[in-house]
Protein backbone atom coordinates (compact mmCIF):
# COMPACT_ATOMS: atom_id res chain seq x y z
CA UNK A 1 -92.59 -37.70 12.69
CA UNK A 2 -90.08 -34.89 12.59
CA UNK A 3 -90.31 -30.91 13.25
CA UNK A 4 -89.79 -28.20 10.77
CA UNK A 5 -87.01 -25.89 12.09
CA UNK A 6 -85.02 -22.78 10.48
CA UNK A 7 -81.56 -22.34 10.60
CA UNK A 8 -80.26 -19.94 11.93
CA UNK A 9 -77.03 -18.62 9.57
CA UNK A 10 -78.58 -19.21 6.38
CA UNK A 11 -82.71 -19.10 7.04
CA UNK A 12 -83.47 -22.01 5.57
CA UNK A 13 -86.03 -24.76 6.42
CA UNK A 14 -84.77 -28.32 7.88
CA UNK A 15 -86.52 -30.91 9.62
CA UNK A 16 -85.21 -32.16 12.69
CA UNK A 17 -86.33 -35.14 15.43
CA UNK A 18 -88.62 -33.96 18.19
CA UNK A 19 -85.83 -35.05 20.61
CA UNK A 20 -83.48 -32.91 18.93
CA UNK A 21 -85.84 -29.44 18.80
CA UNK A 22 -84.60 -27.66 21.50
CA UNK A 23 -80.67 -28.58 20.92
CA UNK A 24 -80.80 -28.33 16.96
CA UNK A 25 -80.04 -24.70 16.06
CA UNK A 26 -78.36 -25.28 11.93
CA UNK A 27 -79.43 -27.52 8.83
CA UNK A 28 -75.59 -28.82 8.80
CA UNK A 29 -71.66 -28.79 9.93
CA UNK A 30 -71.25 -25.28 7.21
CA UNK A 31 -73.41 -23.18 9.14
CA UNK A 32 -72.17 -24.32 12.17
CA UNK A 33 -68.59 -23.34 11.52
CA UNK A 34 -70.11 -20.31 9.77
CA UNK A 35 -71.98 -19.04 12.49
CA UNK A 36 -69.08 -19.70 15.12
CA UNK A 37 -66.34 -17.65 13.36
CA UNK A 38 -65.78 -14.36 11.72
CA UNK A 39 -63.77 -13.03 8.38
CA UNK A 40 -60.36 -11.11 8.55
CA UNK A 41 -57.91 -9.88 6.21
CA UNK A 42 -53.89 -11.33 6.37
CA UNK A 43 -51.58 -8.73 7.75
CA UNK A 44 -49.31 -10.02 5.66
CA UNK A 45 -50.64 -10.83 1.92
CA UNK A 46 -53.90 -9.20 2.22
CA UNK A 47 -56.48 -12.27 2.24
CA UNK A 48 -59.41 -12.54 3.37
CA UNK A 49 -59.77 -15.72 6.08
CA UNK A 50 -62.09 -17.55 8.19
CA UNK A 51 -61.01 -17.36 11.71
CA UNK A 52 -63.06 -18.61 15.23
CA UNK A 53 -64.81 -15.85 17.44
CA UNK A 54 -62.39 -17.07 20.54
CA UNK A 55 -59.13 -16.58 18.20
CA UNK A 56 -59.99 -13.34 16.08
CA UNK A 57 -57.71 -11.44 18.08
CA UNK A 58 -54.69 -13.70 18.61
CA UNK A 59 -55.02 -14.76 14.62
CA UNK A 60 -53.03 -12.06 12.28
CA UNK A 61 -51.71 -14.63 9.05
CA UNK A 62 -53.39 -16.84 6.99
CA UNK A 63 -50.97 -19.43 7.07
CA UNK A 64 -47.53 -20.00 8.39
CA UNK A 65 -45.98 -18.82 5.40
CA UNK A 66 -47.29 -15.74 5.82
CA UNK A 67 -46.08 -15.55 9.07
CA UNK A 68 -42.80 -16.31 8.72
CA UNK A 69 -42.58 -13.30 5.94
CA UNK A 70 -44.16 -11.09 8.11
CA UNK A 71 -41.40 -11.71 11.12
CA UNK A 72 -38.10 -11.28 8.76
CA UNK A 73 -36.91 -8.37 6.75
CA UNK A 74 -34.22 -7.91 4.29
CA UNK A 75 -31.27 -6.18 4.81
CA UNK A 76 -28.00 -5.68 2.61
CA UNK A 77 -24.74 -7.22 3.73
CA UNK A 78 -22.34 -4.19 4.46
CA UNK A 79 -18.96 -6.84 2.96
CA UNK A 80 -20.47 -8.81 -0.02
CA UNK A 81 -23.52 -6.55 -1.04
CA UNK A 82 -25.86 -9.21 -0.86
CA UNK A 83 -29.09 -9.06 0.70
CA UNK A 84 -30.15 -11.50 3.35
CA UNK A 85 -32.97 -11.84 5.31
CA UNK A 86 -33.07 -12.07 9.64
CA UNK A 87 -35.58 -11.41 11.88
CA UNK A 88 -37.37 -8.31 12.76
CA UNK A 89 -36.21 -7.33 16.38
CA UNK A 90 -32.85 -7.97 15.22
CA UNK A 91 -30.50 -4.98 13.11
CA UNK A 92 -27.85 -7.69 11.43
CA UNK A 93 -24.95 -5.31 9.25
CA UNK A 94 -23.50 -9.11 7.61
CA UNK A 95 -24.86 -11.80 5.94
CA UNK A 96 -22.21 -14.61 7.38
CA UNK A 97 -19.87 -14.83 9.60
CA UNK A 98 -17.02 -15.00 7.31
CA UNK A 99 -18.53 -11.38 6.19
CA UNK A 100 -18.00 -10.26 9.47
CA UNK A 101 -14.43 -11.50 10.28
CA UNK A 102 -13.26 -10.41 6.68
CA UNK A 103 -14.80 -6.91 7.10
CA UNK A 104 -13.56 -7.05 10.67
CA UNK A 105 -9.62 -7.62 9.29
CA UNK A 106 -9.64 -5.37 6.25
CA UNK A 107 -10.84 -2.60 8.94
CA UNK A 108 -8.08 -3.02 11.16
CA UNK A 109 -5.53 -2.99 8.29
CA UNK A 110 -6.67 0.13 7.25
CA UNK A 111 -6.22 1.60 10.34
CA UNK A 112 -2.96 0.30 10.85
CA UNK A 113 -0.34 3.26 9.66
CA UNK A 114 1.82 1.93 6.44
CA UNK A 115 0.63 -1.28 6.57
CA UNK A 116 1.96 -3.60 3.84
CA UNK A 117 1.83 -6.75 1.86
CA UNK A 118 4.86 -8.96 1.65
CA UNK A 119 5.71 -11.53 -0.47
CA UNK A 120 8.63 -13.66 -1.26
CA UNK A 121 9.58 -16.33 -3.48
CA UNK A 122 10.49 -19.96 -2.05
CA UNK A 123 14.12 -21.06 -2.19
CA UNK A 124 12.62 -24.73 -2.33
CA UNK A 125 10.32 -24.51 -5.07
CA UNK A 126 10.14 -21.30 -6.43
CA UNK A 127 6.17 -20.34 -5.44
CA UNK A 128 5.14 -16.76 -4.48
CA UNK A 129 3.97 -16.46 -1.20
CA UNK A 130 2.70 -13.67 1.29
CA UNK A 131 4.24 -13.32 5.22
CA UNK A 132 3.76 -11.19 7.30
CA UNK A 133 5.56 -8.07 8.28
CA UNK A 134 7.80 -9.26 11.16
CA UNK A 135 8.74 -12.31 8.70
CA UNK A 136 9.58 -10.69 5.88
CA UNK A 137 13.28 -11.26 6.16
CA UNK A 138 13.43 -14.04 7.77
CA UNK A 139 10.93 -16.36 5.57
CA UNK A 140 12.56 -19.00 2.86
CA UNK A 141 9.96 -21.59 2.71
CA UNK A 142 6.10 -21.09 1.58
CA UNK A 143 5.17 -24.60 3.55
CA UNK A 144 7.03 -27.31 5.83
CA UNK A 145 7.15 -29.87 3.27
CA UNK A 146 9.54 -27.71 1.38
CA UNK A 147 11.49 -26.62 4.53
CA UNK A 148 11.93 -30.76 5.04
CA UNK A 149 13.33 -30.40 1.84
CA UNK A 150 16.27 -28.36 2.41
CA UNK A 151 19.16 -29.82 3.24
CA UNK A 152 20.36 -27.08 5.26
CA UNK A 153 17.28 -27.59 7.40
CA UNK A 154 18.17 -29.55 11.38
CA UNK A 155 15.18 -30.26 13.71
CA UNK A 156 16.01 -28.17 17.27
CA UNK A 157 16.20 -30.13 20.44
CA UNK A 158 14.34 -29.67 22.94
CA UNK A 159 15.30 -30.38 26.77
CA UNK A 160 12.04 -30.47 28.30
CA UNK A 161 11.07 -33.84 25.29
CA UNK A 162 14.44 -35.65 25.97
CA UNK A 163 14.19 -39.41 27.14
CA UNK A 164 10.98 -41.42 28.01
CA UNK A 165 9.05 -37.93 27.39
CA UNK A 166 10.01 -37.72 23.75
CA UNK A 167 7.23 -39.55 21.22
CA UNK A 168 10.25 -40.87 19.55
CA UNK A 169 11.66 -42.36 22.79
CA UNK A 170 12.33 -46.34 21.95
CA UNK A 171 13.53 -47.44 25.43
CA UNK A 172 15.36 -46.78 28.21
CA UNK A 173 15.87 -47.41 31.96
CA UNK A 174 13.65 -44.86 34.36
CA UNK A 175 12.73 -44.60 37.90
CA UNK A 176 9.34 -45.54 38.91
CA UNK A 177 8.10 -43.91 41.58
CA UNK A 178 8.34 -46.83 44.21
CA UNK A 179 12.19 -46.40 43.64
CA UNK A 180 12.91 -49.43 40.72
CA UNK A 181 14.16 -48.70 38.49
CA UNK A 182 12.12 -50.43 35.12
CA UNK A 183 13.65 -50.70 31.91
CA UNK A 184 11.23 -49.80 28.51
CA UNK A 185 12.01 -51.56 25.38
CA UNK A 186 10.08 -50.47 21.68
CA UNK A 187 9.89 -53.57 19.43
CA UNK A 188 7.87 -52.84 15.78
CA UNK A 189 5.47 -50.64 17.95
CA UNK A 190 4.57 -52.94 20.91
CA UNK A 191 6.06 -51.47 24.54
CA UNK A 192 7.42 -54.05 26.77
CA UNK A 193 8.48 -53.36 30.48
CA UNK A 194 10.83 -54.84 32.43
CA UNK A 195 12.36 -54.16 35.94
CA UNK A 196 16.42 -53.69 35.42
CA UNK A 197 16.84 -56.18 39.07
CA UNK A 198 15.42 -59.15 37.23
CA UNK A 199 17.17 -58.88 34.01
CA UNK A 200 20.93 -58.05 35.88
CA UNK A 201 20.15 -61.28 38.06
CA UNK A 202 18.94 -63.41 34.86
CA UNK A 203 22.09 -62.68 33.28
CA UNK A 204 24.52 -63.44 35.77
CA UNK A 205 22.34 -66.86 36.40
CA UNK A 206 22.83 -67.34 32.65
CA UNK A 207 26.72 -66.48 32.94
CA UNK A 208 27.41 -68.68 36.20
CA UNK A 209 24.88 -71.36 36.95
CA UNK A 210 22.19 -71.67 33.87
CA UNK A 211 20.71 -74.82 34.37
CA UNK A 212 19.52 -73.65 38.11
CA UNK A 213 16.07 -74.63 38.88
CA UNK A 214 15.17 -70.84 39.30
CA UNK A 215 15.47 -70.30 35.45
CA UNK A 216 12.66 -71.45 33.28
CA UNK A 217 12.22 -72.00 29.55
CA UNK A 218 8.78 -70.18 28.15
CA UNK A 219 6.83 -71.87 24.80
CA UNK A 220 8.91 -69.44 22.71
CA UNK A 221 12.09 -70.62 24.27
CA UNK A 222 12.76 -67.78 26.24
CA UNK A 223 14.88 -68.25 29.48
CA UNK A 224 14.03 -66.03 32.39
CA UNK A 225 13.20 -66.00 36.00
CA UNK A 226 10.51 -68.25 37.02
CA UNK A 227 7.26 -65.89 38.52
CA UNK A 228 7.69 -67.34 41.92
CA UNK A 229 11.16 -65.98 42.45
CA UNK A 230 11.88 -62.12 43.96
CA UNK A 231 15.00 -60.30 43.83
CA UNK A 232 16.05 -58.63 46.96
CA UNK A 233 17.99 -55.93 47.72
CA UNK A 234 20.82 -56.12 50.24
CA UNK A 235 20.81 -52.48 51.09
CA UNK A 236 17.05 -52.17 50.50
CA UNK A 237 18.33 -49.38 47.97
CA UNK A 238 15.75 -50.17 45.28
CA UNK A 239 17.56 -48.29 43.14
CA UNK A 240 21.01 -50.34 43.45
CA UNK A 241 21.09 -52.38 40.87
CA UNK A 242 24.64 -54.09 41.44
CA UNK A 243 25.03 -58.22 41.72
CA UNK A 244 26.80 -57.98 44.60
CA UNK A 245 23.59 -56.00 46.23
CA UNK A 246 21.29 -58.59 44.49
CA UNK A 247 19.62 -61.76 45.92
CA UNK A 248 17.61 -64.20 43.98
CA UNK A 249 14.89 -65.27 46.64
CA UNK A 250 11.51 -67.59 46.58
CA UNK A 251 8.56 -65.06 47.74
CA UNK A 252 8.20 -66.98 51.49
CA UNK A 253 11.80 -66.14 52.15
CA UNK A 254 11.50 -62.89 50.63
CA UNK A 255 8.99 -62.23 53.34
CA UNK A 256 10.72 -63.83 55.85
CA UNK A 257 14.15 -61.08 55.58
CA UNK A 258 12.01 -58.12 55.47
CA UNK A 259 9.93 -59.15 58.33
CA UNK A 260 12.21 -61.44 60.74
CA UNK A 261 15.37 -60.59 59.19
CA UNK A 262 16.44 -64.62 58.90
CA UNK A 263 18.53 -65.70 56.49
CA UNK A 264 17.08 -68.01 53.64
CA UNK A 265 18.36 -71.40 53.61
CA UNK A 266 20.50 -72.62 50.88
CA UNK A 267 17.62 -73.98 48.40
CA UNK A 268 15.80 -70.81 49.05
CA UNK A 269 18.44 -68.30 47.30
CA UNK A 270 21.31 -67.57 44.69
CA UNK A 271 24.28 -66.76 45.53
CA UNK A 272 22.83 -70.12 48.22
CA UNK A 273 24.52 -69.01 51.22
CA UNK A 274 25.09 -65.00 51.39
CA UNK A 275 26.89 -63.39 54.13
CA UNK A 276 24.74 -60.68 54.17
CA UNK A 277 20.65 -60.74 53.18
């Protein structure tokens, strides 16, 4: 059995569950959203809209659209004459930035007293070009491919991008800073480094004694200084590079001069029995 009821936006009758009586105040979802929310008008296009009781005074615009309109304005672009829009709490003069730096330059030529353009004609290719005041005497070329052009042209050098500092820089002996001195080489772009004590001692090996067990032939039939050989320094002047201040060494009696100061046996060195170590 259900209870006759009337609603209470639009006054009609509806019949509801007696369970439902005293909760059951409209016939259907309409009047519910009806009842809970109130009409304004768009402060933007004019529109009337629904709007809830608890929002009628935060809601201003129908939609975003119209909100977005109502927060810009257009202005015309002092430069280019165009108009643009930007926001409203904001008092924009230019459209772009490139409106901006170009009215920005043409206003401080015009304040500068007889200022002037320049141009001149390239001696390379013949092309029209502006400079500026300062170069307007000295100018010949409109780009650098045309001043590489001109046989007249030479590159300055530099001293402070002589040596290993230069790009161009294919090799070269240099200091390291541990005093030894290290030799650079530039093969069909690959670096290779080598240290100048090894390469003075390999060749006078090569020169006086070359099949000496301390040489050793690589895979690509290289001869060079096996690893497990050192070259020592008579004067402990790392930076003395002479054969007569060189000693070819194994690594235990390398250790052994530096920290005992004994003299490596005969299989231990070349020259085998120095006078000096």
């Amino acid at each position: 059995m259900k209870i006759e009821k009337v609603c209470g936006e639009c006054k009609s009758t509806y019949f509801v569950k007696p369970s439902q009586v005293g909760r059951s105040k409209f016939c259907s979802r309409v009047c519910l959203k009806k009842h809970g929310s109130i009409d304004k008008i768009c402060a933007c296009c004019g529109n009337v809209f629904n709007v809830p009781r608890r929002r009628h005074e935060q809601l201003k615009f129908c939609s975003p659209q119209c909100r977005a309109s109502a927060q810009h304005k257009t202005l015309k672009c002092e430069w280019c004459k165009k108009p643009f829009t930007c926001e409203n709490h904001r008092n924009r003069l230019f459209c772009s930035r490139e409106c901006f730096h170009a009215a920005d330059k043409g206003a401080k030529h015009a304040e500068m007293p007889g200022h002037e353009k320049h141009y001149k004609d390239c001696v390379i290719c013949g092309k029209n070009f502006r400079v500026t005041k300062t170069r307007k005497d000295t100018a010949k070329y409109c780009s650098n491919s045309c001043k590489l052009k001109c046989p007249d042209f030479r590159y300055k050098k530099s001293a402070s991008v002589r040596a290993e500092k230069n790009h161009r820089w294919t090799g070269g002996l240099y200091k390291t800073g541990t005093g030894y001195i290290r030799e650079k080489k530039k093969i069909l772009g690959t670096e290779t480094f080598t240290f100048n004590h090894r390469t003075v001692m390999l060749n006078a090996m090569l020169k006086e004694c070359p099949n000496h067990p301390f040489l050793i032939t690589n895979l690509d039939g290289e001869i060079k200084l096996s690893s497990s050989i050192e070259v020592h320094h008579i004067d402990r002047n790392r930076s003395n590079n002479e054969i007569s201040n060189l000693l070819a060494v194994t690594k235990l009696a390398h250790a052994k001069i530096h920290h005992h100061n004994r003299k490596p046996e005969p299989w231990e060195c070349w020259p085998s029995d120095p006078t000096i170590w």
